[in-house]
Protein backbone atom coordinates (compact mmCIF):
# COMPACT_ATOMS: atom_id res chain seq x y z
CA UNK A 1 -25.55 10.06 -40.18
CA UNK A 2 -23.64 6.99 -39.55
CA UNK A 3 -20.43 7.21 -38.09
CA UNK A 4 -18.70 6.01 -41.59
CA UNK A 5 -20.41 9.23 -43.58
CA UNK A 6 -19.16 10.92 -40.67
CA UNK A 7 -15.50 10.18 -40.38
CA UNK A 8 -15.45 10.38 -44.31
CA UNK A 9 -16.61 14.04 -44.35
CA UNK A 10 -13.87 15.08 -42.12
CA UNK A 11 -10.86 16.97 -43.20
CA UNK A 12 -6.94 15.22 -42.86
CA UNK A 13 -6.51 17.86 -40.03
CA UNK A 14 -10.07 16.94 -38.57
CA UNK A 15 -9.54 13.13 -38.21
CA UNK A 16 -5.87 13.65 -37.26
CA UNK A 17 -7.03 15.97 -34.50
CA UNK A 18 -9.80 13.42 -33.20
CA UNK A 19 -7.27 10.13 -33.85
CA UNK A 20 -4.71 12.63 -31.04
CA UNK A 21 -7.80 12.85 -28.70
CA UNK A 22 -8.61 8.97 -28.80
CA UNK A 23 -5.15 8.49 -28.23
CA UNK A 24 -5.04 10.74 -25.38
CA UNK A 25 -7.89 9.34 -24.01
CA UNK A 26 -6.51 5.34 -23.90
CA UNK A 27 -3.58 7.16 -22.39
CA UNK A 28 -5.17 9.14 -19.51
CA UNK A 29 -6.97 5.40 -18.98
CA UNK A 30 -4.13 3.30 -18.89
CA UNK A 31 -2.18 5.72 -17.16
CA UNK A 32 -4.76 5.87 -14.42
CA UNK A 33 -5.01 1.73 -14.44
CA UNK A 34 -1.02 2.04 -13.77
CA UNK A 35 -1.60 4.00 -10.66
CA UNK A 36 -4.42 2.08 -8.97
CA UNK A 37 -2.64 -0.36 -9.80
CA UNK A 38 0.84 0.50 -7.90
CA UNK A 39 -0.80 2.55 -5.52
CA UNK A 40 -2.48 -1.31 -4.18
CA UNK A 41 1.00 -2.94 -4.21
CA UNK A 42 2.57 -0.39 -2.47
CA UNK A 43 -0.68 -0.55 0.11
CA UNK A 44 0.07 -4.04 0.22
CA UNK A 45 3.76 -3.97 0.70
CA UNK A 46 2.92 -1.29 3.58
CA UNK A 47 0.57 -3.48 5.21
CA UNK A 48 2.43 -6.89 5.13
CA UNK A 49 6.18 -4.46 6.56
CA UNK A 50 3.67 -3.22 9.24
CA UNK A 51 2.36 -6.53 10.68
CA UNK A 52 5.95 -7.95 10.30
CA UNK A 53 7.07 -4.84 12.39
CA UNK A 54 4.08 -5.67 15.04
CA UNK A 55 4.51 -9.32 15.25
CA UNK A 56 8.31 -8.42 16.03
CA UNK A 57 7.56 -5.50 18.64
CA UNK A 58 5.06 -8.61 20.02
CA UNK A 59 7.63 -11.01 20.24
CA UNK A 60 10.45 -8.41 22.16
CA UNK A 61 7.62 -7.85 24.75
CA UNK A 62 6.96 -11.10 25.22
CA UNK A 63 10.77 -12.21 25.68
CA UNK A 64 11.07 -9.43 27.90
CA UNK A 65 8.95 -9.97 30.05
CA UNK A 66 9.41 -13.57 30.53
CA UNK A 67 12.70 -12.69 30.98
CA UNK A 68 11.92 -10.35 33.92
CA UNK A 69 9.38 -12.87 35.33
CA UNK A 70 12.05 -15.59 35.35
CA UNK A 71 14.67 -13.15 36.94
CA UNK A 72 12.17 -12.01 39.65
CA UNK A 73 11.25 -15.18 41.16
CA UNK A 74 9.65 -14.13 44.85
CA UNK A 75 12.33 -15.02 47.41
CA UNK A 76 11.59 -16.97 50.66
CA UNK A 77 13.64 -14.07 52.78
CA UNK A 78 12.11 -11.25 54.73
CA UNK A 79 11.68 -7.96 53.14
CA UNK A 80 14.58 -5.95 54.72
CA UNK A 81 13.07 -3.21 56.88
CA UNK A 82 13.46 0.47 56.50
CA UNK A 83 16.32 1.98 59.22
């Protein structure tokens, strides 16, 4: 039976029942497209905030410690000895 004797044969509440269950169908699809979809640019928006956070927490170190290293220059005097 082709699928135009088919659809022909069925009842107004038949077809109107299968149209609803196409039509739920596309929208469970799409509706799952939508998700992967946001669900990558949020993963993406996560992952560029993190390595913006990292290069930052990089950068503090690294001022820090220069800044210790410049204000901890070894000094020519004795170490003062323990009374």
């Amino acid at each position: 039976m082709s699928e135009l004797e088919r659809i022909s044969a069925l009842t107004k509440e038949d077809a109107h029942r299968e149209l609803l269950d196409h039509v739920r169908a596309d929208v469970v699809r799409e509706e799952a497209q939508i998700l992967r979809d946001s669900e990558q640019r949020v993963r993406a928006q996560a992952d560029k905030t993190a390595r913006e956070i990292l290069s930052l927490a990089i950068q503090r170190v690294a001022a820090s410690s220069a800044a210790r290293a410049a204000t901890s220059a070894p000094s020519s005097r004795s170490p003062a000895s323990p009374s």
